[in-house]
N, C-alpha and C. Protein backbone atom coordinates (compact mmCIF):
# COMPACT_ATOMS: atom_id res chain seq x y z
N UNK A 1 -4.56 2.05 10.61
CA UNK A 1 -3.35 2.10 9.81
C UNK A 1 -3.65 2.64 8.41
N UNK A 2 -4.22 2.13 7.98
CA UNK A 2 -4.94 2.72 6.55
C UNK A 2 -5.56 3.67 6.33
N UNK A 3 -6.31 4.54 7.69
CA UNK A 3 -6.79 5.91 7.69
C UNK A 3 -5.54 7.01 7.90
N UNK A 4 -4.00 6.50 7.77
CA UNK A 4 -2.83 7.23 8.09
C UNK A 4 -2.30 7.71 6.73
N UNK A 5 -2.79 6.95 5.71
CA UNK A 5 -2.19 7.54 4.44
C UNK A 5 -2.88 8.34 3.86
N UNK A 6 -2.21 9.34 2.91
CA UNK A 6 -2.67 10.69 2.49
C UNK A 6 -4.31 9.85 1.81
N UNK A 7 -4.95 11.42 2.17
CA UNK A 7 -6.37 11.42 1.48
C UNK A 7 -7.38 10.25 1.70
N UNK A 8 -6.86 8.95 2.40
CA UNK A 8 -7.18 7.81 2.56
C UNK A 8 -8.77 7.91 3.33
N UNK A 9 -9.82 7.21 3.10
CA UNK A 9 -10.98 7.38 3.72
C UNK A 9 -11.80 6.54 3.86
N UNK A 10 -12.63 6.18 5.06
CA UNK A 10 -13.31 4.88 5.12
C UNK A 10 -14.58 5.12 4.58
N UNK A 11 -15.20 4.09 3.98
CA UNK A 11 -16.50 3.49 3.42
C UNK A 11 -16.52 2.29 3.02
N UNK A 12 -18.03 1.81 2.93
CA UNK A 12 -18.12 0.33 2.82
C UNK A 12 -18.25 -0.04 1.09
N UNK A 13 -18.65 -1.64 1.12
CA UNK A 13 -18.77 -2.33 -0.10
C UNK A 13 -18.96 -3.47 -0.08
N UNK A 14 -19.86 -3.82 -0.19
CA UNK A 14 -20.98 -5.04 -0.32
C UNK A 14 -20.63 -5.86 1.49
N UNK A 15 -20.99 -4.65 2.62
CA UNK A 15 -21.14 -4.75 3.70
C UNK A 15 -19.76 -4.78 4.62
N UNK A 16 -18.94 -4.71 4.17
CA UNK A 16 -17.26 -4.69 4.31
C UNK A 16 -16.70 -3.48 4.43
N UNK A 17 -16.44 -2.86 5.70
CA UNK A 17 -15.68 -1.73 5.68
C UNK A 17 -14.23 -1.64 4.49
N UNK A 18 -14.24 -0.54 3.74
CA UNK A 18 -13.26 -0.81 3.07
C UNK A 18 -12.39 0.64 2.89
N UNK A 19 -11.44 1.00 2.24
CA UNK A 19 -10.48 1.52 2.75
C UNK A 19 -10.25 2.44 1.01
N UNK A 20 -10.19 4.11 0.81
CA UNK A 20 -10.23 3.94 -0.85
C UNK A 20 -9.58 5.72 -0.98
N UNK A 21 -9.07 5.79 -1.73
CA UNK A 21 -8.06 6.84 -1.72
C UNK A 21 -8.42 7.01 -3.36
N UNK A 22 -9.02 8.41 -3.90
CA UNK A 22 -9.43 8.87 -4.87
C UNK A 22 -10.70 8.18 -5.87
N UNK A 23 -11.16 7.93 -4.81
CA UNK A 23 -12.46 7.39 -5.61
C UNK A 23 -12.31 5.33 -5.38
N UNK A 24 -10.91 4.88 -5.42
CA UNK A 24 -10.57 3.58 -5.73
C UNK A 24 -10.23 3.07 -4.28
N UNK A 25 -10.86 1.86 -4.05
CA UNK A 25 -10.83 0.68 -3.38
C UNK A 25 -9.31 0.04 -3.45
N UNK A 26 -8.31 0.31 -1.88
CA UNK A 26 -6.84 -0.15 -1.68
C UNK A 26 -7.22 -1.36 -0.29
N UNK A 27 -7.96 -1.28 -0.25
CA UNK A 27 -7.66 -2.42 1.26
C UNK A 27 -9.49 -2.46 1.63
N UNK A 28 -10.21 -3.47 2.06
CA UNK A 28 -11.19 -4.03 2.62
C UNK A 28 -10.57 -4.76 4.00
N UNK A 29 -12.04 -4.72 4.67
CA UNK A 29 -11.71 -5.60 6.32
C UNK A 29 -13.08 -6.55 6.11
N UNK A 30 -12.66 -7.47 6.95
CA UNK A 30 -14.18 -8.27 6.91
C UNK A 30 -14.25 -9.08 5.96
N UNK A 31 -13.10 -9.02 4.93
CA UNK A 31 -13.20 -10.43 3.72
C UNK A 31 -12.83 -11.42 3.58
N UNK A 32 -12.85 -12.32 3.43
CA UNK A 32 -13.96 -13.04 3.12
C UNK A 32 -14.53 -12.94 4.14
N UNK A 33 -14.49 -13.06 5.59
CA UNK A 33 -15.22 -13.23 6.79
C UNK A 33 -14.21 -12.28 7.69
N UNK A 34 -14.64 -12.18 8.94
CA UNK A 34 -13.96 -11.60 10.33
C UNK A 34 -12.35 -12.50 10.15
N UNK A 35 -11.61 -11.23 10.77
CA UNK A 35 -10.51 -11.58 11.25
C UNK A 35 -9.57 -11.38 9.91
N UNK A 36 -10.15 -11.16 8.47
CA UNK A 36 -9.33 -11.14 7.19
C UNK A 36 -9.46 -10.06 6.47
N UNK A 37 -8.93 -9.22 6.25
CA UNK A 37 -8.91 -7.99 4.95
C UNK A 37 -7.93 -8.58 3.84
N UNK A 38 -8.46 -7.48 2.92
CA UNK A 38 -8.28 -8.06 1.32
C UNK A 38 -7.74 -6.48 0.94
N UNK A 39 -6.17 -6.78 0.06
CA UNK A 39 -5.31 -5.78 -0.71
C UNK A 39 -5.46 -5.54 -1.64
N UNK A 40 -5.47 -4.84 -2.79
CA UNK A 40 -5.10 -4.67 -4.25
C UNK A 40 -3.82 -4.21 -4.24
N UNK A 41 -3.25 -5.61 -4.46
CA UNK A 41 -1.63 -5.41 -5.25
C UNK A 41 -1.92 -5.65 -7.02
N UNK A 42 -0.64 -5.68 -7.71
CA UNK A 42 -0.54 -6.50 -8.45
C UNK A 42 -0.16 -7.51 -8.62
N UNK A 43 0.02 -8.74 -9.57
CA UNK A 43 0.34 -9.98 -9.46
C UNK A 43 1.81 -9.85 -8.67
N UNK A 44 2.78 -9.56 -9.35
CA UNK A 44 4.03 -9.55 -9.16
C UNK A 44 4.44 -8.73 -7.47
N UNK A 45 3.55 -8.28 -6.94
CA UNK A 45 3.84 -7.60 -5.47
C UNK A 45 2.91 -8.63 -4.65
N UNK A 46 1.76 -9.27 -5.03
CA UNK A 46 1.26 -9.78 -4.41
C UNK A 46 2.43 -11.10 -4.36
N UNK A 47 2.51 -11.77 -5.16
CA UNK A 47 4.15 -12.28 -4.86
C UNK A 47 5.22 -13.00 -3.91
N UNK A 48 5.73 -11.45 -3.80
CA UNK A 48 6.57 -10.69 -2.57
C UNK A 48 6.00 -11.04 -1.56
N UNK A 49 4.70 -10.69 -1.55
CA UNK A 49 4.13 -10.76 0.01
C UNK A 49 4.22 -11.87 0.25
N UNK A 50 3.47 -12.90 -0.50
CA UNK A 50 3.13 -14.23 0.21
C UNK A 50 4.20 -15.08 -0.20
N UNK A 51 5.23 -14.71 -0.97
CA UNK A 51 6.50 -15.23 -0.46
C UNK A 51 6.97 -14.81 0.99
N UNK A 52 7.23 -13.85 1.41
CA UNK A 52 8.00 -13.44 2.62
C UNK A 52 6.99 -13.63 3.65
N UNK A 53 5.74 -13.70 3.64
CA UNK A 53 4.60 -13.96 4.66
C UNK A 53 3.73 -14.79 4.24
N UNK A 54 4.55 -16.30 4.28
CA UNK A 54 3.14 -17.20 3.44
C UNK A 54 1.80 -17.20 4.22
N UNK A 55 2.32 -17.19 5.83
CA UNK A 55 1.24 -17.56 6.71
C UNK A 55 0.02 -16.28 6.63
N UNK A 56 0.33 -15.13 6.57
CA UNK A 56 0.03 -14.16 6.41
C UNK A 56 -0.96 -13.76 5.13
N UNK A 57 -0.20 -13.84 4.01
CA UNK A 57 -0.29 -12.86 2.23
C UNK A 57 -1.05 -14.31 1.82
N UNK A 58 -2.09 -14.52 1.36
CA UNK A 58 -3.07 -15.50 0.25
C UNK A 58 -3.67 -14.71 -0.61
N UNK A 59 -3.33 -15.00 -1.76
CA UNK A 59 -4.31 -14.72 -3.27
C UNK A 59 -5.44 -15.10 -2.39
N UNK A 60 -6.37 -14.09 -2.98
CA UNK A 60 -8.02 -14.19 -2.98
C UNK A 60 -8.35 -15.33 -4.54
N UNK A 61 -9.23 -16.40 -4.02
CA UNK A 61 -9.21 -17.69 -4.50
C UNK A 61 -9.96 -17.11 -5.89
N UNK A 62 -9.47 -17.16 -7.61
CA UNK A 62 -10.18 -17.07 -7.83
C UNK A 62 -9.39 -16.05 -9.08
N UNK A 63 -10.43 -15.19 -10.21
CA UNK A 63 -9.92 -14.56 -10.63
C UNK A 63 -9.13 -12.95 -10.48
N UNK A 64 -10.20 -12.39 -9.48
CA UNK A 64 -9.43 -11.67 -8.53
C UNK A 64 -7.88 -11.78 -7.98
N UNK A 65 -8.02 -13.04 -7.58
CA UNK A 65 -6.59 -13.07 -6.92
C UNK A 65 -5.38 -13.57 -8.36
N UNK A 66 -5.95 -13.74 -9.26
CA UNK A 66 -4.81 -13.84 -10.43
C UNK A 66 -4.21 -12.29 -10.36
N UNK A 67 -5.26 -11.53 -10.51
CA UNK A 67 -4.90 -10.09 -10.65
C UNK A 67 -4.27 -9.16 -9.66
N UNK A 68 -4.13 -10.01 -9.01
CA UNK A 68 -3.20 -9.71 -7.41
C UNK A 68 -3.92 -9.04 -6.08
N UNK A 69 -5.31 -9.52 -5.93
CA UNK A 69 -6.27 -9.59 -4.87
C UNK A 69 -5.72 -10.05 -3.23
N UNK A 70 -5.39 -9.54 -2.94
CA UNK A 70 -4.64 -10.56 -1.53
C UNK A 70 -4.91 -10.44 0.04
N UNK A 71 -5.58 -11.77 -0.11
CA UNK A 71 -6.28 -11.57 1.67
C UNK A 71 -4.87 -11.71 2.98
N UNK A 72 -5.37 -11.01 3.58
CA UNK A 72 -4.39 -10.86 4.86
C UNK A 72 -5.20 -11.65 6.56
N UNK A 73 -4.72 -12.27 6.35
CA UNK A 73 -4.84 -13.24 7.80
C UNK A 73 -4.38 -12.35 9.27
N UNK A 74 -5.30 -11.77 9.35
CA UNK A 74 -5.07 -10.75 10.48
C UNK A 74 -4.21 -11.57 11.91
N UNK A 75 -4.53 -12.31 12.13
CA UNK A 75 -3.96 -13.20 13.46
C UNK A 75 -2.55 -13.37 13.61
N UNK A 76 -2.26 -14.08 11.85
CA UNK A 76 -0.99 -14.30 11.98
C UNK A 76 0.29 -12.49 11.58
N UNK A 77 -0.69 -11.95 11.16
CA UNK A 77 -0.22 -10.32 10.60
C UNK A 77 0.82 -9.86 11.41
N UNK A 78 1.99 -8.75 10.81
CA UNK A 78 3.01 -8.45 11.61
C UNK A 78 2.60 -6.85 11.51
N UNK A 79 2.85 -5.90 12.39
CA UNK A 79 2.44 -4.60 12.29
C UNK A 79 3.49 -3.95 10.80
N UNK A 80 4.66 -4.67 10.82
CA UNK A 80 5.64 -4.09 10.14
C UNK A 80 5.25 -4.33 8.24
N UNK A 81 4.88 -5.72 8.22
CA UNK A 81 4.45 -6.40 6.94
C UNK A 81 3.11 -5.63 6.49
N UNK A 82 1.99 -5.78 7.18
CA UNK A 82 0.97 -5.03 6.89
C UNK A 82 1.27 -3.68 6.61
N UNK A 83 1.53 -2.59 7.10
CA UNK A 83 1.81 -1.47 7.18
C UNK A 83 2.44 -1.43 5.64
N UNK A 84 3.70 -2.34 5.32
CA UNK A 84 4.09 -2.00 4.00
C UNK A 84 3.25 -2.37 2.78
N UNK A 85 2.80 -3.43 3.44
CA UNK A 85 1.31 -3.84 2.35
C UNK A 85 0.39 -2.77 1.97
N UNK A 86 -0.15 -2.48 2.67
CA UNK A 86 -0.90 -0.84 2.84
C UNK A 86 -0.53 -0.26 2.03
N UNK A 87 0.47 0.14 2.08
CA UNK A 87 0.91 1.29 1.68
C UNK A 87 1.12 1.21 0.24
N UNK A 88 1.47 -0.37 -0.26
CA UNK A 88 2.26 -0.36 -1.64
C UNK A 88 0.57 -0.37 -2.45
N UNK A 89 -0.43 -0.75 -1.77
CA UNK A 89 -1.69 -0.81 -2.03
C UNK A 89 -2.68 -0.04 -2.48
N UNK A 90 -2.19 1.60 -1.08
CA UNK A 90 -2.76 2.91 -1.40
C UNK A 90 -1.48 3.27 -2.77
N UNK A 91 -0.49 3.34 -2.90
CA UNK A 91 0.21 3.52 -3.95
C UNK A 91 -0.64 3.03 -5.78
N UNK A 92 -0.61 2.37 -4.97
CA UNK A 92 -1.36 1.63 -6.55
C UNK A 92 -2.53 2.20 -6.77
N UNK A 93 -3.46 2.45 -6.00
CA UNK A 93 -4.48 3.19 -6.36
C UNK A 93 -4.34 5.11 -6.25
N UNK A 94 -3.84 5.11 -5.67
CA UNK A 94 -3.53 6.76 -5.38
C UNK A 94 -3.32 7.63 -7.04
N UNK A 95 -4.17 8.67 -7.12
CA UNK A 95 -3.75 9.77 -8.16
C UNK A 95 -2.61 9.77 -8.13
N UNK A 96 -2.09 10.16 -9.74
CA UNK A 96 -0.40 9.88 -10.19
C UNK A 96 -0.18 11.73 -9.92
């Protein structure tokens, strides 16, 4: 899903496949452990998410997740929720 957005390209980071569109880090897999990837939103989108997907959207514990770090609980994940997560994610990091 994340290799679908423009310029988007895989490489790792500190053993974590991760996901990075112009140089910058939008999405990791493997975090904290199997079964969880980790977003860069901002506070206020990270939010959104884990309002509308509590089971789903968790702040990454910590100062990271003040800054809107947000692990995704792959199990409980909806193709539709993720996908927009993604995306608002590569947005945020993507060249203006």
């Amino acid at each position: 899903m994340a290799l679908s957005l423009p310029d988007a390209i895989e490489a790792a980071h500190m053993g974590h496949p991760d996901f990075r569109v112009g140089g910058k880090i939008f999405a990791t897999l493997g975090y904290p452990r199997d079964g969880f990837g980790a977003l860069g939103l901002t506070p206020e989108q990270q939010e959104l998410f884990v309002r509308s997907e509590p089971k789903t959207f968790v702040p990454v514990p910590g100062g990271w997740g003040k800054k809107g770090a947000t692990q995704v609980v792959l199990r409980t994940a909806k193709k539709t929720a993720v996908r927009e997560a993604l995306t608002v994610a590569w947005q945020n990091r993507a060249p203006k």
